[in-house]
C-alpha atoms as a PDB file:
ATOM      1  CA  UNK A   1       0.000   0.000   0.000  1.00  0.00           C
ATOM      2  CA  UNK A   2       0.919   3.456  -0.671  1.00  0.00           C
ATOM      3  CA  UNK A   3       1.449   5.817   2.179  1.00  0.00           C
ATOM      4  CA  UNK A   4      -0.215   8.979   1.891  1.00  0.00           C
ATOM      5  CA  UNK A   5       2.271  12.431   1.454  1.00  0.00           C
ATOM      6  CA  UNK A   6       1.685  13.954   5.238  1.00  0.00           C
ATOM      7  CA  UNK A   7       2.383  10.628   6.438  1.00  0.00           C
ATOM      8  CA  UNK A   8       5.472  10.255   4.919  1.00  0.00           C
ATOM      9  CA  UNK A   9       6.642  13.571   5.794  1.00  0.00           C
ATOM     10  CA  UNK A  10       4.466  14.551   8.799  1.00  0.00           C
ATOM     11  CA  UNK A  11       2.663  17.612   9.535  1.00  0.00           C
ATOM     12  CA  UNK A  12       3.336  20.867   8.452  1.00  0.00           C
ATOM     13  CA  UNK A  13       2.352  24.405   8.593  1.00  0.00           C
ATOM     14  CA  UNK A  14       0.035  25.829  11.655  1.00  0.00           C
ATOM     15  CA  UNK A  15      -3.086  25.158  12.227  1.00  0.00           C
ATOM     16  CA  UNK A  16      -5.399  28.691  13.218  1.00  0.00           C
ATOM     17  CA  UNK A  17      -5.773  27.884  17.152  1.00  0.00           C
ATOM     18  CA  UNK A  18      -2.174  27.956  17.119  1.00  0.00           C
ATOM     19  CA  UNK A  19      -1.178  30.613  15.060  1.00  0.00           C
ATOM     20  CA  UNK A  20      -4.478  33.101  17.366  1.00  0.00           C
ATOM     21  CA  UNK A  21      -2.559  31.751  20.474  1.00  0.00           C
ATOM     22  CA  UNK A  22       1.109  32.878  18.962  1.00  0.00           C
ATOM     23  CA  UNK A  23      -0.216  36.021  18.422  1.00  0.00           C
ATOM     24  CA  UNK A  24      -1.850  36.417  22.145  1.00  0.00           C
ATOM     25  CA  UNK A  25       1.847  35.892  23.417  1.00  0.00           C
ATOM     26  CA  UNK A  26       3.534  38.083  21.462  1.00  0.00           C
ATOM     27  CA  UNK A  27       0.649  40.862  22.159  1.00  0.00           C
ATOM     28  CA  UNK A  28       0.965  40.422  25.838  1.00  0.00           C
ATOM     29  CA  UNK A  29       4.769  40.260  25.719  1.00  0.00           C
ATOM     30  CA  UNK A  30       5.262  43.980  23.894  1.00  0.00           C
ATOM     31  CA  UNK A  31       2.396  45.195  26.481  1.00  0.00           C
ATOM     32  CA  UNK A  32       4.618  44.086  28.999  1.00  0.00           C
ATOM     33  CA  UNK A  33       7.637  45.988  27.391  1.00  0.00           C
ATOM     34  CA  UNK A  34       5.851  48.852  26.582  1.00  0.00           C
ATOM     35  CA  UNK A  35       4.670  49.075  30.673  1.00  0.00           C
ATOM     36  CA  UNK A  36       8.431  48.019  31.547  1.00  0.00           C
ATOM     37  CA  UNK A  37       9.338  51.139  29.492  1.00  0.00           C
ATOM     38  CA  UNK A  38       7.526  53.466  30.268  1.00  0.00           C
ATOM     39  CA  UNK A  39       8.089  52.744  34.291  1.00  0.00           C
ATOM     40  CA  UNK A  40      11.599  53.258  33.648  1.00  0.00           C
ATOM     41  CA  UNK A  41      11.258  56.468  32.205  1.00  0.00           C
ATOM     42  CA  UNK A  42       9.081  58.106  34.652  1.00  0.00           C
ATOM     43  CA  UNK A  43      12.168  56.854  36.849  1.00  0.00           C
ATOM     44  CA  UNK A  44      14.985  57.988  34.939  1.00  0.00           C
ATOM     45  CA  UNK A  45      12.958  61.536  35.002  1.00  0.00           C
ATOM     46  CA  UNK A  46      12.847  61.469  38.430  1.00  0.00           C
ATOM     47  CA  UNK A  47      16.333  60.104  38.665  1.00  0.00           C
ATOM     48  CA  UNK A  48      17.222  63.388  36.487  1.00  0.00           C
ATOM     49  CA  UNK A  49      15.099  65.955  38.146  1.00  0.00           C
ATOM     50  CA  UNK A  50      16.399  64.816  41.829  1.00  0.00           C
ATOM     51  CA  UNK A  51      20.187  65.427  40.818  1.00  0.00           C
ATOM     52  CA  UNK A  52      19.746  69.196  39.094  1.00  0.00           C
ATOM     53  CA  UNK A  53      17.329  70.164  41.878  1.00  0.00           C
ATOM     54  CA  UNK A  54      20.168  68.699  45.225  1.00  0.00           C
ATOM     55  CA  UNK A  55      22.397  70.415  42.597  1.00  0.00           C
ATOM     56  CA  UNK A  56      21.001  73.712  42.868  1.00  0.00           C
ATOM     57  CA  UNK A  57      20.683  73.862  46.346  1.00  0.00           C
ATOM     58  CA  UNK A  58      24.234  72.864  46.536  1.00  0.00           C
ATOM     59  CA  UNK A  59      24.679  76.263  44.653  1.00  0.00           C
ATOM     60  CA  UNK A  60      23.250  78.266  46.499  1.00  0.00           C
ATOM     61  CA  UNK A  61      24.624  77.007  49.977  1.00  0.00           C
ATOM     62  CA  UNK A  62      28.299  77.445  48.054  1.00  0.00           C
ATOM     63  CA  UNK A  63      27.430  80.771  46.700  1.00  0.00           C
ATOM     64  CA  UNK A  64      26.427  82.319  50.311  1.00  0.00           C
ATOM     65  CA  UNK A  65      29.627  80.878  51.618  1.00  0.00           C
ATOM     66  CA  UNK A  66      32.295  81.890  49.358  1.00  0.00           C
ATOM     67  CA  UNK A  67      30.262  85.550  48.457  1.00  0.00           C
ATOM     68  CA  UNK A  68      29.051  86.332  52.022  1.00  0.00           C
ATOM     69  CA  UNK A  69      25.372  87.173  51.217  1.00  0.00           C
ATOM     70  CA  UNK A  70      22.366  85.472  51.968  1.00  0.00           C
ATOM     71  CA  UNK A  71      21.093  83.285  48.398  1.00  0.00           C
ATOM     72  CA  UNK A  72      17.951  80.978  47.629  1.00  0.00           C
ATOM     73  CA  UNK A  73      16.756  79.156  45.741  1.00  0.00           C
ATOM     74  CA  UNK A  74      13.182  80.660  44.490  1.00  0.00           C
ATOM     75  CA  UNK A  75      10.333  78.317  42.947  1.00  0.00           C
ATOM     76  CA  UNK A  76       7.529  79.157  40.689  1.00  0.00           C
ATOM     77  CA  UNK A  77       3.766  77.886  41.977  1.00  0.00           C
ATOM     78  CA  UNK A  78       0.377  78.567  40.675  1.00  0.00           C
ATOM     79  CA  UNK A  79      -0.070  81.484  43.361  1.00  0.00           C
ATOM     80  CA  UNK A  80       2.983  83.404  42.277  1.00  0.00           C
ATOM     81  CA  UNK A  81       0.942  85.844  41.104  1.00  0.00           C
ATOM     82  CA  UNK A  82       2.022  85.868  37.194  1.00  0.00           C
ATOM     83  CA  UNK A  83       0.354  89.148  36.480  1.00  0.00           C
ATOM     84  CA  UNK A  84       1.672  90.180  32.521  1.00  0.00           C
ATOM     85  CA  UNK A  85       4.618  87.231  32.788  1.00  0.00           C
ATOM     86  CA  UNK A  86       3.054  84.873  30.368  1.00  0.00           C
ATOM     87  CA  UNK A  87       6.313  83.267  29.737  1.00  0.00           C
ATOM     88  CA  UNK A  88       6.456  82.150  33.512  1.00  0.00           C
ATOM     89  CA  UNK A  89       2.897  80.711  33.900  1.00  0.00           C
ATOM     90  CA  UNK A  90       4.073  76.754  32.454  1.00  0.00           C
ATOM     91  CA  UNK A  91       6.367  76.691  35.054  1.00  0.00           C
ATOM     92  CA  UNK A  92       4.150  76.964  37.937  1.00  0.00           C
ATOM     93  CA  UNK A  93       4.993  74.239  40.490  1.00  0.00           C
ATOM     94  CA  UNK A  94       8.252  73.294  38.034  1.00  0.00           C
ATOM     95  CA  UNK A  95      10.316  76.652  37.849  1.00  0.00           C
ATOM     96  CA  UNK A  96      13.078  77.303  40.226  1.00  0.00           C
ATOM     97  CA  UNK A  97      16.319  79.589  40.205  1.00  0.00           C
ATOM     98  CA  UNK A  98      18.969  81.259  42.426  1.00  0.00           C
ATOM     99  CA  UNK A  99      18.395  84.411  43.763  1.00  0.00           C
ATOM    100  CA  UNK A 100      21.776  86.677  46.092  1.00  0.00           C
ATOM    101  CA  UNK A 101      20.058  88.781  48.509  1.00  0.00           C
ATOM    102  CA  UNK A 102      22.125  92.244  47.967  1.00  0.00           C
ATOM    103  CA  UNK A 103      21.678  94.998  49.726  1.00  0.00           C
ATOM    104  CA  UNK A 104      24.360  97.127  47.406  1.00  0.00           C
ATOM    105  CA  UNK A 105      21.767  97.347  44.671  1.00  0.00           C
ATOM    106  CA  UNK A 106      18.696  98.715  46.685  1.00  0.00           C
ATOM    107  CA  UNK A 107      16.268  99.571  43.479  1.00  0.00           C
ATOM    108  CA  UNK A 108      15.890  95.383  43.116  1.00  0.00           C
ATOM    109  CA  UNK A 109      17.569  93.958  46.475  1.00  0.00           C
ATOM    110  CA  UNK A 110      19.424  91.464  44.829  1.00  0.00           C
ATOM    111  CA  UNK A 111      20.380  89.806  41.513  1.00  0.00           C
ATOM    112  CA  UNK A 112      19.811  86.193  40.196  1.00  0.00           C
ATOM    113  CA  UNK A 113      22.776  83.703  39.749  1.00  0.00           C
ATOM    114  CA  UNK A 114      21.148  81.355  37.187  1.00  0.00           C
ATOM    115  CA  UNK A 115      18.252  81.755  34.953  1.00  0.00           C
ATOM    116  CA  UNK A 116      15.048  80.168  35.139  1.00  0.00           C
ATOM    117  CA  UNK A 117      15.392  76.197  35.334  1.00  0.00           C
ATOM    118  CA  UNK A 118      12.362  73.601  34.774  1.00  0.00           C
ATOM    119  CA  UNK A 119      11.656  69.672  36.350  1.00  0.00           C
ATOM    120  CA  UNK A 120      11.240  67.733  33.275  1.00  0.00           C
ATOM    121  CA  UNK A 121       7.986  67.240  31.723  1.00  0.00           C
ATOM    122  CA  UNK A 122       5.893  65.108  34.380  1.00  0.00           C
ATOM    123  CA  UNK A 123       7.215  66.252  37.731  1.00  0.00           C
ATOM    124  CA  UNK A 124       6.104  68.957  40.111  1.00  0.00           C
ATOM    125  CA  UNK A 125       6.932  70.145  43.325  1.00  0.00           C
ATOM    126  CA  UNK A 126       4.250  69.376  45.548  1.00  0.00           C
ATOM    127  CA  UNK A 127       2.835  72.126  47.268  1.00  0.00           C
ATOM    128  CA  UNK A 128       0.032  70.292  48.948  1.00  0.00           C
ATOM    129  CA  UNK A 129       1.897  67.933  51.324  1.00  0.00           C
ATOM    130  CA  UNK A 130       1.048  69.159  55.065  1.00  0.00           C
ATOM    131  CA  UNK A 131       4.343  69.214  56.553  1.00  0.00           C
ATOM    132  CA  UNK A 132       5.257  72.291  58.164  1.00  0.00           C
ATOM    133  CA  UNK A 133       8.394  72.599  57.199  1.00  0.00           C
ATOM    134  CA  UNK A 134       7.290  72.200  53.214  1.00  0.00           C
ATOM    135  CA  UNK A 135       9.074  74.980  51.654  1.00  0.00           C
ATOM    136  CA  UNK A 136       5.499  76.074  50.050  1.00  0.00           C
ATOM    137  CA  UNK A 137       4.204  77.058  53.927  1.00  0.00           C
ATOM    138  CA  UNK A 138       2.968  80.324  54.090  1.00  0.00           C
ATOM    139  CA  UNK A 139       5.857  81.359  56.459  1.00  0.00           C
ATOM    140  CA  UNK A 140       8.983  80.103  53.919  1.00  0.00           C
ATOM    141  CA  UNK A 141       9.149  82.871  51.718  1.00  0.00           C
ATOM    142  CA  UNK A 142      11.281  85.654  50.188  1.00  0.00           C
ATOM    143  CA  UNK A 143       9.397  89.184  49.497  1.00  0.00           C
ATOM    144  CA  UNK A 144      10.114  91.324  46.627  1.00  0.00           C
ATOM    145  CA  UNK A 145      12.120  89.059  44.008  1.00  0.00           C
ATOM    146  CA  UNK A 146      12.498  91.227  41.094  1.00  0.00           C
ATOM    147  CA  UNK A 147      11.132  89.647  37.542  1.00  0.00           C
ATOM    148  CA  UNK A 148      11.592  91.561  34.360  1.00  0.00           C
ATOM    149  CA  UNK A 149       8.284  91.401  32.487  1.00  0.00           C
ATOM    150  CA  UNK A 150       9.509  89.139  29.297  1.00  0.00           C
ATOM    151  CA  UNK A 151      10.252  86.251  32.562  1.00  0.00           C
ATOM    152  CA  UNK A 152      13.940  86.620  32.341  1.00  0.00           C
ATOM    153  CA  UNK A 153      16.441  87.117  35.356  1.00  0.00           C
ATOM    154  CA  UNK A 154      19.130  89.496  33.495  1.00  0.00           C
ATOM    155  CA  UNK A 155      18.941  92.343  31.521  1.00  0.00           C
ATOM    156  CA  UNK A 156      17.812  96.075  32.537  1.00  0.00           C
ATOM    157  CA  UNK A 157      18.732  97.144  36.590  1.00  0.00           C
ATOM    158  CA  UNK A 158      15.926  99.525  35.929  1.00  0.00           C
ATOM    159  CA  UNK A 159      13.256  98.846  38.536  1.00  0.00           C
ATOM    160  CA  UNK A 160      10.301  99.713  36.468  1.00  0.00           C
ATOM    161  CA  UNK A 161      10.964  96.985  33.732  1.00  0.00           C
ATOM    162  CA  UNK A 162      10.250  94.626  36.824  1.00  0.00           C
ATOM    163  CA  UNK A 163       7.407  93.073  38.480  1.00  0.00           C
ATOM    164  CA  UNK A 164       8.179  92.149  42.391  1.00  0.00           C
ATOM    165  CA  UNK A 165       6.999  88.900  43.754  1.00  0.00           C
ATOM    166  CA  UNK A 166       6.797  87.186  46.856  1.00  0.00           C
ATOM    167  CA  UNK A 167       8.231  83.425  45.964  1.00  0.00           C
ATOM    168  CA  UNK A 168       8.146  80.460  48.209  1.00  0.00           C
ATOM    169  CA  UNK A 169      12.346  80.133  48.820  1.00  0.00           C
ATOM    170  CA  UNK A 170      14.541  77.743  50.319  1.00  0.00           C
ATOM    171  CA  UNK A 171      17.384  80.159  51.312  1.00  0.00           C
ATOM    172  CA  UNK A 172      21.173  80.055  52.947  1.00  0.00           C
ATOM    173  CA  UNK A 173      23.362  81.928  55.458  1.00  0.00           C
ATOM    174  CA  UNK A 174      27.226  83.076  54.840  1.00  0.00           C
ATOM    175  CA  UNK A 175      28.131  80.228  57.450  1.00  0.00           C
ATOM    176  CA  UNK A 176      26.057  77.654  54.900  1.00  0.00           C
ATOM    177  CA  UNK A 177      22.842  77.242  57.738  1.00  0.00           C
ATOM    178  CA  UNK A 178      19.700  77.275  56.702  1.00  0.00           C
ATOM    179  CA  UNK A 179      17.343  80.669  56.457  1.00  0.00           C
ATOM    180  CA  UNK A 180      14.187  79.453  58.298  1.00  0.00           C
ATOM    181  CA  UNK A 181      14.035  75.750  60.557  1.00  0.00           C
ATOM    182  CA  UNK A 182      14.794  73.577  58.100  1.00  0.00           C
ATOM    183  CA  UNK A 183      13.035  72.768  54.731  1.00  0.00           C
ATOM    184  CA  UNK A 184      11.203  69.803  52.885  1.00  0.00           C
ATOM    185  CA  UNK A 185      10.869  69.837  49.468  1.00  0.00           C
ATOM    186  CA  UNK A 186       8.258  67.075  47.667  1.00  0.00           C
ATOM    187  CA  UNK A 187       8.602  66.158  44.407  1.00  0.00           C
ATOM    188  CA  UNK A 188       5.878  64.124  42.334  1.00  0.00           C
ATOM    189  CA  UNK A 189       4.317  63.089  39.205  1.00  0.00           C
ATOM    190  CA  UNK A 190       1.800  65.869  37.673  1.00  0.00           C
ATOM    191  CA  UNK A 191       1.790  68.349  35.090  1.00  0.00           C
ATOM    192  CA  UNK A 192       0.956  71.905  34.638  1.00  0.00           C
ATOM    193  CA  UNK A 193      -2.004  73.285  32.464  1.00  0.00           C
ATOM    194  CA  UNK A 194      -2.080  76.759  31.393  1.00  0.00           C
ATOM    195  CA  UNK A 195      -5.406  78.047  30.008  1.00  0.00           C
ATOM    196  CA  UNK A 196      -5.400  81.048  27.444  1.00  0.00           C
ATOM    197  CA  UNK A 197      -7.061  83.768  29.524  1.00  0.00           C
ATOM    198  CA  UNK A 198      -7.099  82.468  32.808  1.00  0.00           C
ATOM    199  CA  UNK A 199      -4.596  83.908  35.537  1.00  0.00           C
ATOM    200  CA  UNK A 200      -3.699  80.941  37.490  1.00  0.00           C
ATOM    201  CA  UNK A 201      -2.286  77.786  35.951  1.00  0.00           C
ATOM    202  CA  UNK A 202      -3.654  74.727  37.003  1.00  0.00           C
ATOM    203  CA  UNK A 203      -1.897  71.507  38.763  1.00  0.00           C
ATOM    204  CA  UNK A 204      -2.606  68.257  38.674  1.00  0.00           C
ATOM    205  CA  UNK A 205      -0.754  65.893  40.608  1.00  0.00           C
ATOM    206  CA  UNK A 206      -1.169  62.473  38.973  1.00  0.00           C
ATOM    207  CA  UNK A 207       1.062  59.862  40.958  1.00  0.00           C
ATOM    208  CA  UNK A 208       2.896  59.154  44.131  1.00  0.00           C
ATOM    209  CA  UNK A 209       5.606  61.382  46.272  1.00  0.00           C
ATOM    210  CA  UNK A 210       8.520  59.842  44.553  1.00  0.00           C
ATOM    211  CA  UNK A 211      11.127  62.174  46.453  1.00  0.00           C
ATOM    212  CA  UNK A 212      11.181  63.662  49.650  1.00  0.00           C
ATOM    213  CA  UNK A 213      14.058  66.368  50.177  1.00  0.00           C
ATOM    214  CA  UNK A 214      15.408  67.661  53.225  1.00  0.00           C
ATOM    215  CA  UNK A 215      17.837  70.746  54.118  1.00  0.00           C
ATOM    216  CA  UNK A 216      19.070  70.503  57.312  1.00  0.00           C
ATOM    217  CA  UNK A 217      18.643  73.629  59.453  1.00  0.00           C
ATOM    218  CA  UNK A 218      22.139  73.742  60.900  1.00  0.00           C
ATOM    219  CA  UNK A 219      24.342  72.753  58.534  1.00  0.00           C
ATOM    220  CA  UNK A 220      22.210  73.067  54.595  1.00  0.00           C
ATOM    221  CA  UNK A 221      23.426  69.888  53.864  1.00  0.00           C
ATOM    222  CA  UNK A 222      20.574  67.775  51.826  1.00  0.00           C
ATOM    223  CA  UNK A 223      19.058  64.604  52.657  1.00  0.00           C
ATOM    224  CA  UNK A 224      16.866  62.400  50.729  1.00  0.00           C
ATOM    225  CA  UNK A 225      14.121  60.529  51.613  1.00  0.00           C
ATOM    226  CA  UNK A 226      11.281  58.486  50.289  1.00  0.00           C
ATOM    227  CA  UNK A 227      12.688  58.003  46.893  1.00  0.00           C
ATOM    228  CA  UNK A 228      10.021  55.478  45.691  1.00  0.00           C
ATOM    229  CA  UNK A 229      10.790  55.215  42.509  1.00  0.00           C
END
């Protein structure tokens, strides 16, 4: 008798059941890359935005020291106040920059040491954590931070090109202490929405606090906690 072809040489190709259930892996496998991906990014952003912020701060303290003079470090929230500083309004709750108290140039009471500097797209200070010691409490604050109307730092030393604010401020003596009792500094996931026409920007905070920074009253060195990322 004559064997038949697929007996002589077996099976081949797939059959549909297999080929659907092939396809299921490989879909749930690149969901599960895409998900792996995307965590660590929101990490590495994090990661990024925890190092130029402890950077900063490590400025500042430095700068007081070796010039003398008290310096902070100013942030940008949705209560600034943005009047006719359009340019300034997507950086509520992301914007932050180092400002030398000086009382040698009394028309603007100081000057700023860097420009304006941004978190990354995705991360916000929080300024909604209780703790006392946030740095957005009502009582951490530096009156009368000059802002030149086109949001720069630099430029004119003519007063009236400048719009004073009151900015929430971490901010360091000559000796390198700390300005008020010590200072906590939250950052999180969120973003920033700026509506045409509408004054205040609004902030959403859309994940957990990720990191937790601390300033120690007595000496300015910073700490971290709660990195939960």
């Amino acid at each position: 008798m004559t064997s038949s072809p697929s007996s002589r040489f077996g099976r081949s190709g797939f059959t549909l059941i297999e080929l659907l259930a092939v396809m299921a892996i490989v879909a749930m496998m690149m969901g599960l890359s895409i998900v792996g991906f995307q965590s660590v990014s929101r990490g590495a952003s994090m990661r990024g935005s925890l190092a130029a912020v402890r950077s900063t701060l490590g400025l500042a303290r430095q700068h007081a020291i070796t010039n003398l003079k008290d310096t902070y470090v100013v942030f940008l929230d949705q209560n600034t106040g943005y009047g006719n500083i359009e340019r300034l309004k997507p950086m509520a709750n992301r914007g932050y920059a180092v400002f030398e108290v000086d009382p040698d140039i009394p028309t603007l009471g100081g000057t700023f040491i860097t420009e304006w500097r941004e978190l990354p797209t995705g991360v916000i200070f929080d300024r909604t954590n209780p703790n006392s010691a946030n740095v957005f409490n009502a009582s951490r604050t530096l009156a009368n931070v000059p802002v030149l109307r086109d949001g720069g730092n630099f430029g004119s030393v003519n007063a009236s090109e400048y719009e004073f604010r009151t900015m929430h401020a971490i901010g360091f003596r000559p000796t390198g202490k700390a300005v008020h009792n010590g200072y906590h500094l939250y950052l999180v996931e969120g973003t920033v929405d700026v509506v045409p026409g509408q004054p205040v920007p609004e902030v959403l905070t859309t994940g957990e606090i990720a990191v937790n920074l601390y300033v120690n009253a007595l000496t300015g060195i910073v700490r971290i906690f709660n990195a939960a990322y």
